[in-house]
Protein backbone atom coordinates (compact mmCIF):
# COMPACT_ATOMS: atom_id res chain seq x y z
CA UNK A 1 0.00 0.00 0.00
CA UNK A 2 1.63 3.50 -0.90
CA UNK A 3 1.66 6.45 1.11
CA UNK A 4 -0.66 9.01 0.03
CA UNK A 5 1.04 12.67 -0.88
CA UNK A 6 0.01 14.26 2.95
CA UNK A 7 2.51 17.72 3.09
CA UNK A 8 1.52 18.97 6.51
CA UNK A 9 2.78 22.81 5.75
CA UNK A 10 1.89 25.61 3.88
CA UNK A 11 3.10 25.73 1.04
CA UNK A 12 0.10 22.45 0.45
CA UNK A 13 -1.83 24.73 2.02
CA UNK A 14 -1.79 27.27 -0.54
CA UNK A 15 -1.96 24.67 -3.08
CA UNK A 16 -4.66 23.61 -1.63
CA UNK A 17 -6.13 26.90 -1.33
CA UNK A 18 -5.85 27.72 -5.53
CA UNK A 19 -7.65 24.58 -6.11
CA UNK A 20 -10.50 26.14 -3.99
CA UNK A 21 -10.56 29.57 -5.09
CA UNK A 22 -10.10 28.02 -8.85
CA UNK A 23 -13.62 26.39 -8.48
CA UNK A 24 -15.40 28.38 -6.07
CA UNK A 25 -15.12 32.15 -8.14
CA UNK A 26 -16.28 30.07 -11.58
CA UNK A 27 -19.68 30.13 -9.06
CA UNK A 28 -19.26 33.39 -8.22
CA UNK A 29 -19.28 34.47 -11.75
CA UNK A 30 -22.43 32.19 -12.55
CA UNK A 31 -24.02 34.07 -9.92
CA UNK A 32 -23.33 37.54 -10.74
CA UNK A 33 -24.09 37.09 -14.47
CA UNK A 34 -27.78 36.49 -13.17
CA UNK A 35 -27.81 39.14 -10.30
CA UNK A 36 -26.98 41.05 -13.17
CA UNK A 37 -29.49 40.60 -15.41
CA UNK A 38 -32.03 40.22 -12.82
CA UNK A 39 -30.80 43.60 -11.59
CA UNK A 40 -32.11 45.23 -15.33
CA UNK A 41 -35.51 44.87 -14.08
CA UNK A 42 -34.95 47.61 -11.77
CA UNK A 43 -33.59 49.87 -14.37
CA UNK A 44 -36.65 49.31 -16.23
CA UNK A 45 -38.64 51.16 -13.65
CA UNK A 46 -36.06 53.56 -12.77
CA UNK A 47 -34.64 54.68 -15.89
CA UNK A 48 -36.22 55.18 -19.65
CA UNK A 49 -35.38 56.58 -23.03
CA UNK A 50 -31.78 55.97 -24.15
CA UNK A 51 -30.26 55.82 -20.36
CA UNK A 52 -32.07 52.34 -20.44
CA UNK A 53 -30.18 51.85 -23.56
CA UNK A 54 -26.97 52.54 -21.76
CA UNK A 55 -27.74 50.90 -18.94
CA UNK A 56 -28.26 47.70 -20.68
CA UNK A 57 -25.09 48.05 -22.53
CA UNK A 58 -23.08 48.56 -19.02
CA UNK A 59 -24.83 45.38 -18.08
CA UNK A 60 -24.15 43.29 -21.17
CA UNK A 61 -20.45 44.36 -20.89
CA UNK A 62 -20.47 43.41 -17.54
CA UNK A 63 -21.75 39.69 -18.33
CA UNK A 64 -19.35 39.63 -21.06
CA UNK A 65 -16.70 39.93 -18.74
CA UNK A 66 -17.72 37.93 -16.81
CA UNK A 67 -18.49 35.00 -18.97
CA UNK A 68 -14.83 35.26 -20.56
CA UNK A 69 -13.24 35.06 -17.26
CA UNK A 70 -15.32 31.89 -16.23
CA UNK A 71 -14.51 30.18 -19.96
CA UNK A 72 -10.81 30.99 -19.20
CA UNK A 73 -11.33 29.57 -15.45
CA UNK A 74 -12.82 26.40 -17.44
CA UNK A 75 -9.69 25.30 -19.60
CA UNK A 76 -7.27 26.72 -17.35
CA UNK A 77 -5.53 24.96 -14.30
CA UNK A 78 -5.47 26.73 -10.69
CA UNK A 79 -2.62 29.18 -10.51
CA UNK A 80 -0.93 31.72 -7.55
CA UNK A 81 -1.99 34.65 -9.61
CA UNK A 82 -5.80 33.15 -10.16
CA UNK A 83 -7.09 35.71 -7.46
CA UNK A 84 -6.86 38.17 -9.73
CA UNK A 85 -9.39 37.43 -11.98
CA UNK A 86 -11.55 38.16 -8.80
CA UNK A 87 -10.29 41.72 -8.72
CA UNK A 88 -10.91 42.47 -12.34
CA UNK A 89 -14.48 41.17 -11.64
CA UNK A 90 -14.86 43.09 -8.43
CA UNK A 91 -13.72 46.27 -10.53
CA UNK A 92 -16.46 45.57 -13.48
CA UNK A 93 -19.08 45.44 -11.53
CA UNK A 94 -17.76 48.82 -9.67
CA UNK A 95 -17.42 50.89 -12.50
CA UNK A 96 -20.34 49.41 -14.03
CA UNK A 97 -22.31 50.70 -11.20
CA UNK A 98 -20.48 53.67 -10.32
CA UNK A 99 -21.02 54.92 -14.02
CA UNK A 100 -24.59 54.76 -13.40
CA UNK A 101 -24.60 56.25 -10.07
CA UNK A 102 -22.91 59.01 -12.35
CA UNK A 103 -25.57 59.65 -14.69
CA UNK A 104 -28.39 59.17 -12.18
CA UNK A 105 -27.11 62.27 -10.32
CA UNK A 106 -23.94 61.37 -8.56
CA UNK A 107 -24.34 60.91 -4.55
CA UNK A 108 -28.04 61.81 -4.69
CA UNK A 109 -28.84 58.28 -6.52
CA UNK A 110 -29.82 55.33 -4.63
CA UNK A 111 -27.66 53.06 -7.07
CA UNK A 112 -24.95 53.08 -4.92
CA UNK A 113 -26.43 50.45 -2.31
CA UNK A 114 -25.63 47.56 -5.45
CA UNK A 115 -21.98 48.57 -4.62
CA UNK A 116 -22.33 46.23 -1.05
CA UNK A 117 -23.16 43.21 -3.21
CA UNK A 118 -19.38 43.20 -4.54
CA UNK A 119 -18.39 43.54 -1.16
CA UNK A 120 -20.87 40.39 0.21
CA UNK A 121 -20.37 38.69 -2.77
CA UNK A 122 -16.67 38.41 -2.62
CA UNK A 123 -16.44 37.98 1.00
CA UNK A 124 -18.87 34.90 0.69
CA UNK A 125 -17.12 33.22 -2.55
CA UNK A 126 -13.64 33.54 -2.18
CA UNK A 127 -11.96 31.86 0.33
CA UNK A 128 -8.64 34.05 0.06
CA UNK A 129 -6.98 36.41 3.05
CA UNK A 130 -8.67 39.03 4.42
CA UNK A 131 -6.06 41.28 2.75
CA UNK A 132 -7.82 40.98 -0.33
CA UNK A 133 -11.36 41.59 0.72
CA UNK A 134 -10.27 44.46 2.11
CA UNK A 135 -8.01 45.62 -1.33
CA UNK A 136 -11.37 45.09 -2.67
CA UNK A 137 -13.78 46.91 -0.23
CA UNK A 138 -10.88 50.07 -0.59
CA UNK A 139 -10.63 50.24 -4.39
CA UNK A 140 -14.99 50.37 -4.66
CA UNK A 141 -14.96 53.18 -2.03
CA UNK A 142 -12.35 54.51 -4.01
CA UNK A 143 -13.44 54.27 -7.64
CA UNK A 144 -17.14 55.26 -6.39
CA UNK A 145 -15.93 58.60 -4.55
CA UNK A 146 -13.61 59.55 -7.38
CA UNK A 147 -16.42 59.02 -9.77
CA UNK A 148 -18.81 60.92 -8.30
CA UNK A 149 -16.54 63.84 -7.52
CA UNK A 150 -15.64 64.37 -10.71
CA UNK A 151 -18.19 63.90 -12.57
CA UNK A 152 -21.24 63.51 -10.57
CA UNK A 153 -22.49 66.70 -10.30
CA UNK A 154 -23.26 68.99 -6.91
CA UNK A 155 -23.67 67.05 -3.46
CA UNK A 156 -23.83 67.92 0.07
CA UNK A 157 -22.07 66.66 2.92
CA UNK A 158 -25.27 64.42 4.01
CA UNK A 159 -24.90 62.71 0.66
CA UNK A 160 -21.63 62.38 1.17
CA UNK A 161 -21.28 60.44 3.94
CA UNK A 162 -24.12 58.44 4.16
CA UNK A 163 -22.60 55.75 1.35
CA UNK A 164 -19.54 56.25 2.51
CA UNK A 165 -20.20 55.07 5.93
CA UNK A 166 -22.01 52.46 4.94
CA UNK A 167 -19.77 51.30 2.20
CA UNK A 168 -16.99 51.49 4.85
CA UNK A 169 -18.94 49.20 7.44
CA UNK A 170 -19.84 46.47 5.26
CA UNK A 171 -16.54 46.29 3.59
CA UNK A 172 -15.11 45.81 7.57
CA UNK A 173 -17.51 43.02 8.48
CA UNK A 174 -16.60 41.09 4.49
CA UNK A 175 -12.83 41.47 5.77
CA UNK A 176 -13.72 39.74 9.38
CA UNK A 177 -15.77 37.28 7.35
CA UNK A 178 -12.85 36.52 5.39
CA UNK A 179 -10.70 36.16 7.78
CA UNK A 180 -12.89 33.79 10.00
CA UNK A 181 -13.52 31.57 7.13
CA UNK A 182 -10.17 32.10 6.17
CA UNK A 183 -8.77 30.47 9.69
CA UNK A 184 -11.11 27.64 9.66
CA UNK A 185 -10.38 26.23 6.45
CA UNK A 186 -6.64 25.97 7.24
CA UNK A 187 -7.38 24.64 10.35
CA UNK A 188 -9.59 22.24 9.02
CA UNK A 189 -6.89 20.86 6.21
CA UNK A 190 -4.42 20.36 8.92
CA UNK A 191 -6.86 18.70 10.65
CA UNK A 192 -8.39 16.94 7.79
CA UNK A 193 -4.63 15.93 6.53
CA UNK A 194 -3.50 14.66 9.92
CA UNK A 195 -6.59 12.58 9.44
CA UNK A 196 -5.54 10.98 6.46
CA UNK A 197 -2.32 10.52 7.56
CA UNK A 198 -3.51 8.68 10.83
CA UNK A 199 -5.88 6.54 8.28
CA UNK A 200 -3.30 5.37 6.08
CA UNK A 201 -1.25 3.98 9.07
CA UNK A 202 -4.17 2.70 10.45
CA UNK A 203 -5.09 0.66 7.01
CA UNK A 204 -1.38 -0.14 6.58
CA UNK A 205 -1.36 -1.69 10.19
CA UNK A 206 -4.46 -3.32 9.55
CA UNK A 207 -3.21 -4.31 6.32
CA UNK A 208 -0.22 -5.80 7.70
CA UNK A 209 -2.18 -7.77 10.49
CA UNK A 210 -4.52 -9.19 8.07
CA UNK A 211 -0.85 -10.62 5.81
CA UNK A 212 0.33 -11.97 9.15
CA UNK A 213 -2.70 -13.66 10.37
CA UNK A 214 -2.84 -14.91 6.60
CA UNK A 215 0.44 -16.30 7.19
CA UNK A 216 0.51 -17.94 10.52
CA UNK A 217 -3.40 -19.56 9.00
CA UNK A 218 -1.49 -20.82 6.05
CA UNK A 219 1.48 -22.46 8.25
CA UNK A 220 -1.26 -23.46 10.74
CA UNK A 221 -2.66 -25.68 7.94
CA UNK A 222 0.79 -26.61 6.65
CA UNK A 223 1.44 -28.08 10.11
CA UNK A 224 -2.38 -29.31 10.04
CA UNK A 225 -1.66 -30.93 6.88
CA UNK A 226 1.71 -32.47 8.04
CA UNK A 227 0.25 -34.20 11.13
CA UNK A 228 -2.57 -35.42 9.69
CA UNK A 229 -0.45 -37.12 6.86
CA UNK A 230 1.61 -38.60 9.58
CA UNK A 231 -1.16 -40.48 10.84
CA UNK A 232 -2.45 -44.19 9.12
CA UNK A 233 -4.74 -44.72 6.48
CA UNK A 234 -5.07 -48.15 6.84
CA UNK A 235 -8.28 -49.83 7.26
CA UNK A 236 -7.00 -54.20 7.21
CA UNK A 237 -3.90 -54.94 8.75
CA UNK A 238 -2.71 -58.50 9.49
CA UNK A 239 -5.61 -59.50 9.86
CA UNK A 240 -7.41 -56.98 12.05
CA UNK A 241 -9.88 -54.53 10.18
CA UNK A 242 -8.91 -51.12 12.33
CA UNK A 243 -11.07 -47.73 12.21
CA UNK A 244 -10.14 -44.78 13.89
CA UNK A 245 -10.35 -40.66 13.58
CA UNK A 246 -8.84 -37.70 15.07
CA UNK A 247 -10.60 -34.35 15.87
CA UNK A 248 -8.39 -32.16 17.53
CA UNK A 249 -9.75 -29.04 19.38
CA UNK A 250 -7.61 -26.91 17.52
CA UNK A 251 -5.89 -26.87 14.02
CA UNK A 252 -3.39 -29.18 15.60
CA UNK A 253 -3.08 -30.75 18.80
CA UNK A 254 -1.00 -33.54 20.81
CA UNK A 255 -3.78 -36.56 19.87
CA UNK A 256 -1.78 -39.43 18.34
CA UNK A 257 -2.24 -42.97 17.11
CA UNK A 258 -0.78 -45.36 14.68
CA UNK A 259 -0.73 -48.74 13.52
CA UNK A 260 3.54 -49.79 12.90
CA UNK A 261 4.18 -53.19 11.11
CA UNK A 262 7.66 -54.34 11.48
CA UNK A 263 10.02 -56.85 9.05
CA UNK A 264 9.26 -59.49 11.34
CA UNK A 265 5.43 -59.17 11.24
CA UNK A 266 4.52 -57.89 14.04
CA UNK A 267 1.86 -55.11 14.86
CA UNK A 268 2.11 -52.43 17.00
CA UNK A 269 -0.61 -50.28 18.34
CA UNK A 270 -0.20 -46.90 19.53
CA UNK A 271 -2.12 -44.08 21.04
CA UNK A 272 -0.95 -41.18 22.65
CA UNK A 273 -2.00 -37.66 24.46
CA UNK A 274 0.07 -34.74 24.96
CA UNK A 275 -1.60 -32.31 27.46
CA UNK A 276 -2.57 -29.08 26.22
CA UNK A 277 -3.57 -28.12 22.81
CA UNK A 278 -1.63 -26.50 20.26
CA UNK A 279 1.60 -26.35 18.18
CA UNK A 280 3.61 -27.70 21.40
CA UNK A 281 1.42 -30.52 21.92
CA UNK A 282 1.95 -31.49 18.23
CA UNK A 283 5.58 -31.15 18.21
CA UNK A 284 6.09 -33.61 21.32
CA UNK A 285 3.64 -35.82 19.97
CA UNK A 286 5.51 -36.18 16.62
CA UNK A 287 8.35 -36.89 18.56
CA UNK A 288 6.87 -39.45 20.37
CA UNK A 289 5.59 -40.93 16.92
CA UNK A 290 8.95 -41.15 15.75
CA UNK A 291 10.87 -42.31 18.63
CA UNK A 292 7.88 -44.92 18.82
CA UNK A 293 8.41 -46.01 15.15
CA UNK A 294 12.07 -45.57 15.49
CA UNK A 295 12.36 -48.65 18.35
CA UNK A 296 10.51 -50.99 17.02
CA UNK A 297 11.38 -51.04 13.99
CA UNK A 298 15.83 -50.97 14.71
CA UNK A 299 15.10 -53.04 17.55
CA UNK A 300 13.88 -56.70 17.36
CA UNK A 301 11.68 -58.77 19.74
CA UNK A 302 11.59 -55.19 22.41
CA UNK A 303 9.17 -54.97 24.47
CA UNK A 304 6.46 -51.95 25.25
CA UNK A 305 8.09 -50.98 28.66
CA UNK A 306 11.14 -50.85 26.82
CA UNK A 307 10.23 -48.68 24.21
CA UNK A 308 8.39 -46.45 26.70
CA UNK A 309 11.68 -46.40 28.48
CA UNK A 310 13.74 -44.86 25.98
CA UNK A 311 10.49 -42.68 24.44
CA UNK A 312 10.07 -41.51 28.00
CA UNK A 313 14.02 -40.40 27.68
CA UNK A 314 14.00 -38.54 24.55
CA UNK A 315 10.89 -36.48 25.57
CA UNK A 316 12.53 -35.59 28.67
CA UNK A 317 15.77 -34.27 26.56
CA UNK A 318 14.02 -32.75 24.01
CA UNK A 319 11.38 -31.09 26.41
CA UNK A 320 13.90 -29.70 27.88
CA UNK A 321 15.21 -27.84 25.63
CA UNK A 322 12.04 -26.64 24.44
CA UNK A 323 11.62 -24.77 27.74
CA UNK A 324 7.70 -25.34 27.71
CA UNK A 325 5.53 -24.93 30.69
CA UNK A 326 2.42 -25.59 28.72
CA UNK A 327 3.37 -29.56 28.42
CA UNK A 328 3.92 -30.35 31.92
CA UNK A 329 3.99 -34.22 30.91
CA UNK A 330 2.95 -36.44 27.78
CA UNK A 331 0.67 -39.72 28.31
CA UNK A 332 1.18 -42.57 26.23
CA UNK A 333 -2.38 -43.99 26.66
CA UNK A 334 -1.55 -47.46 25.27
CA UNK A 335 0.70 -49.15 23.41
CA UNK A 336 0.23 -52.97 22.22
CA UNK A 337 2.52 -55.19 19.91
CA UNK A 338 0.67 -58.00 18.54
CA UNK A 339 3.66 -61.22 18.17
CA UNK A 340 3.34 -63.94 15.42
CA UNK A 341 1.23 -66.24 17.40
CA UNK A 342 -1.40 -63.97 17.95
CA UNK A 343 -0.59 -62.75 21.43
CA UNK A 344 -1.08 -59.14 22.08
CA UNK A 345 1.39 -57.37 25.14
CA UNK A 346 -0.45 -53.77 25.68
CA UNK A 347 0.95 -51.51 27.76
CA UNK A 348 -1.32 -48.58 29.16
CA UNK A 349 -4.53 -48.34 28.26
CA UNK A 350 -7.76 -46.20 29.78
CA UNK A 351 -11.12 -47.34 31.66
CA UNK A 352 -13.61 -47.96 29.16
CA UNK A 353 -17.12 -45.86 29.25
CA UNK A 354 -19.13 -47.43 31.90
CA UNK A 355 -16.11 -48.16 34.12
CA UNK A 356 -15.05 -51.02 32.66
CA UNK A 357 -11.84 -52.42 31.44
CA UNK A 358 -10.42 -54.34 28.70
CA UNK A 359 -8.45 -56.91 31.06
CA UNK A 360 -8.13 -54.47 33.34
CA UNK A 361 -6.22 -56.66 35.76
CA UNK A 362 -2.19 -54.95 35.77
CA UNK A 363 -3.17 -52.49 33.41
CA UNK A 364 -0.01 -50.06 32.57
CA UNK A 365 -0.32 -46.49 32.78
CA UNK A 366 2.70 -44.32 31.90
CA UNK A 367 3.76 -40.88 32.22
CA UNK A 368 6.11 -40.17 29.42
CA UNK A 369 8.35 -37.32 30.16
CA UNK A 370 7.79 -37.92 33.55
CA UNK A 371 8.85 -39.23 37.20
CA UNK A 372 6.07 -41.36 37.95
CA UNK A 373 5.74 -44.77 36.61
CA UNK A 374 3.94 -48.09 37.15
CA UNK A 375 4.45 -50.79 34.36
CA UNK A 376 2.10 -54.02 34.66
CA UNK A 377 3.11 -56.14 31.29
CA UNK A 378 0.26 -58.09 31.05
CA UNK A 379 0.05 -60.48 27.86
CA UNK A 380 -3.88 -60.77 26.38
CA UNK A 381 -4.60 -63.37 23.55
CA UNK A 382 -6.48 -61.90 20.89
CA UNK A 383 -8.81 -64.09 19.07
CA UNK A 384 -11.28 -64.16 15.97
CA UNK A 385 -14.33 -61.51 16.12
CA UNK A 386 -12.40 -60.18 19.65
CA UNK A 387 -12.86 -56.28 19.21
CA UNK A 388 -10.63 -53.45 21.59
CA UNK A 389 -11.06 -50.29 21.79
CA UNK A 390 -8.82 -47.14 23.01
CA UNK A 391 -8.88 -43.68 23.11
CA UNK A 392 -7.54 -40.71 24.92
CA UNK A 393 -8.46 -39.54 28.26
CA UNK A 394 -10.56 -36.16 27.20
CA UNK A 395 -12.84 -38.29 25.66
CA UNK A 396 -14.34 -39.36 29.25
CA UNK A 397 -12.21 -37.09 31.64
CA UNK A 398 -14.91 -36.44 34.36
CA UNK A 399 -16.23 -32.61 34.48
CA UNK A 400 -14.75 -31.83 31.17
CA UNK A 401 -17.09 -29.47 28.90
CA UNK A 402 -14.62 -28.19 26.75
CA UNK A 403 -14.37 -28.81 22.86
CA UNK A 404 -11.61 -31.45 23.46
CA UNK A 405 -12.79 -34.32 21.31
């Protein structure tokens, strides 16, 4: 994700500000072509005869200015010297109304009042400094008294300075206008850019979160994946007919099992539980799973205590240097080797539901990566239709209502 162009100073500012000004005074000129023309109504009652005439004309020059400024606004681009297209509008409509202050009888006409609409109108349009507006509300008190003196015939005092202290008033509250609105726009594209900038971090750290969790959800099911491939697939093995299933509680867990045929023909059995959930748990389970397969298969004729022996060794080592506190200690819930003749040795195994056991009597339980111990070989003959079943202790732990399954 790139950075967005954010130039907290003010030379964007003023940038900025053109852009504005650019599109807002195009309106401005819309509107005063109509005040304009709306504005010839009132000569029509106020003036006949060939002043009409005249008046018209100043009008339709007026409009003509102003529609060439707003097709040159149209094609141009926003630029530091744009303002002054407001200025040679402001002065238009000035000596457009000054000249017929002049010929309506100088200060004694009532004409003069349209001269506080260039001073509204440009304090409400253009959002420039207040420098300007007041340029502006100085050069229409100054073109209409220089106007009028000269050529607008006799006037008293009264008429004097009743425009001009009106003039003068509404040209101050234009410039406070301007400045106001002036203030508040620049602090509202600080504000406004500060804004953005805070936004784009926020989407880029959100952005970045969302590749991360991608990531660790796409090794998640590479490790899913990898464990679940580790475990059997088959369903007839020397002549048992085996079905089993693994649902761990989360992507991966510490559940084990597997079914390990040897060169000399014998099956082993395995099931095993690491507690807790989690990568850990998988990690000391595939140890086990190897150090399980490992034995039997480099070792002939070994027994299960033996091969719980030396798994029981290699989880303590490697544990160790894991520096986990999560897998306290691993439980190798049973572990069986069927021999030739059909005899079966298991070696841990759980209660079965209802309390009962499969030949319960010296039933071996061990603790892998552990202290405590108690090993009961016990030899069972497996025959024809006989069925076992073993699991892992969540299944029937008392009191548990997790999602362990």
């Amino acid at each position: 994700m790139s950075q967005p162009t954010i130039d907290l100073n003010a030379t964007s500012f003023r940038t900025y500000l053109r852009g504005v000004t650019h599109v807002w005074f195009r309106l401005l000129l819309l509107v005063g072509t109509l005040m304009i023309g709306l504005f010839f109504v009132l000569d029509l009652f106020v003036v006949s005869g060939d002043m009409l005439v005249r008046f018209g004309i100043y009008r339709a020059v007026a409009v003509g200015v102003f529609l060439v400024e707003f097709l040159f606004l149209s094609v141009s681009e926003p630029h530091r010297l744009s303002f002054l297209y407001a200025y040679v509008a402001g002065l238009t409509v000035t000596a457009t109304i000054v000249v017929m202050t002049v010929e309506l009888g100088g200060y004694a006409s009532s004409y003069w009042v349209g001269l506080h609409l260039v001073n509204i109108g440009i304090s409400l349009f253009m959002p420039w400094r207040a420098l300007h507006t007041a340029l502006i509300g100085v050069l229409v008190l100054v073109v209409y008294n220089v106007g009028n003196l000269i050529w607008g015939g006799p006037y008293d005092t009264r008429q004097l300075l009743e425009p001009l202290f009106f003039m003068s008033a509404v040209a101050v509250l234009s410039v406070l206008n301007t400045h106001i609105r002036h203030q508040r726009m620049r602090e509202e594209f600080f504000l406004r850019s500060r804004l953005m900038r805070s936004n784009w971090q926020l989407e880029r750290s959100q952005s970045d979160l969302r590749a991360a969790r991608d990531a660790l959800w796409e090794e998640m099911d590479i490790a899913k994946r990898i464990q679940t491939s580790l475990l059997p697939t088959l369903e007839r093995v020397n002549g048992f007919q085996v079905s089993a299933t693994m649902l761990p509680a989360k992507e991966v867990g510490g559940d084990y099992y597997d079914l390990i045929t040897t060169n000399d023909e014998e099956l082993w059995v395995t099931i095993g539980d690491v507690s807790g959930h989690g990568v850990e748990s998988s990690l000391i389970m595939m140890i086990t799973q190897t150090s399980v397969s490992t034995s039997v298969q480099r070792t002939p004729d070994i027994t299960p205590s033996r091969v719980l022996s030396g798994v029981n060794a290699v989880l303590k080592e490697n544990i160790a240097r894991l520096g986990t506190k999560q897998v306290r200690d691993a439980l190798c819930a049973a572990l069986m080797r069927r021999q030739r003749a059909g005899r079966g040795t298991p070696s841990g195994h759980h209660p079965l539901p209802g309390g009962h056991r499969l030949d319960a009597a010296g039933a071996h339980h061990w603790h892998l990566a552990g202290d405590r111990r108690r090993r009961h070989p016990l030899p069972v003959r497996l025959r024809p239709r006989d069925r076992g079943r073993r699991y892992r202790a969540a299944v029937h732990r008392r009191g548990n209502r997790g999602p362990e399954r």
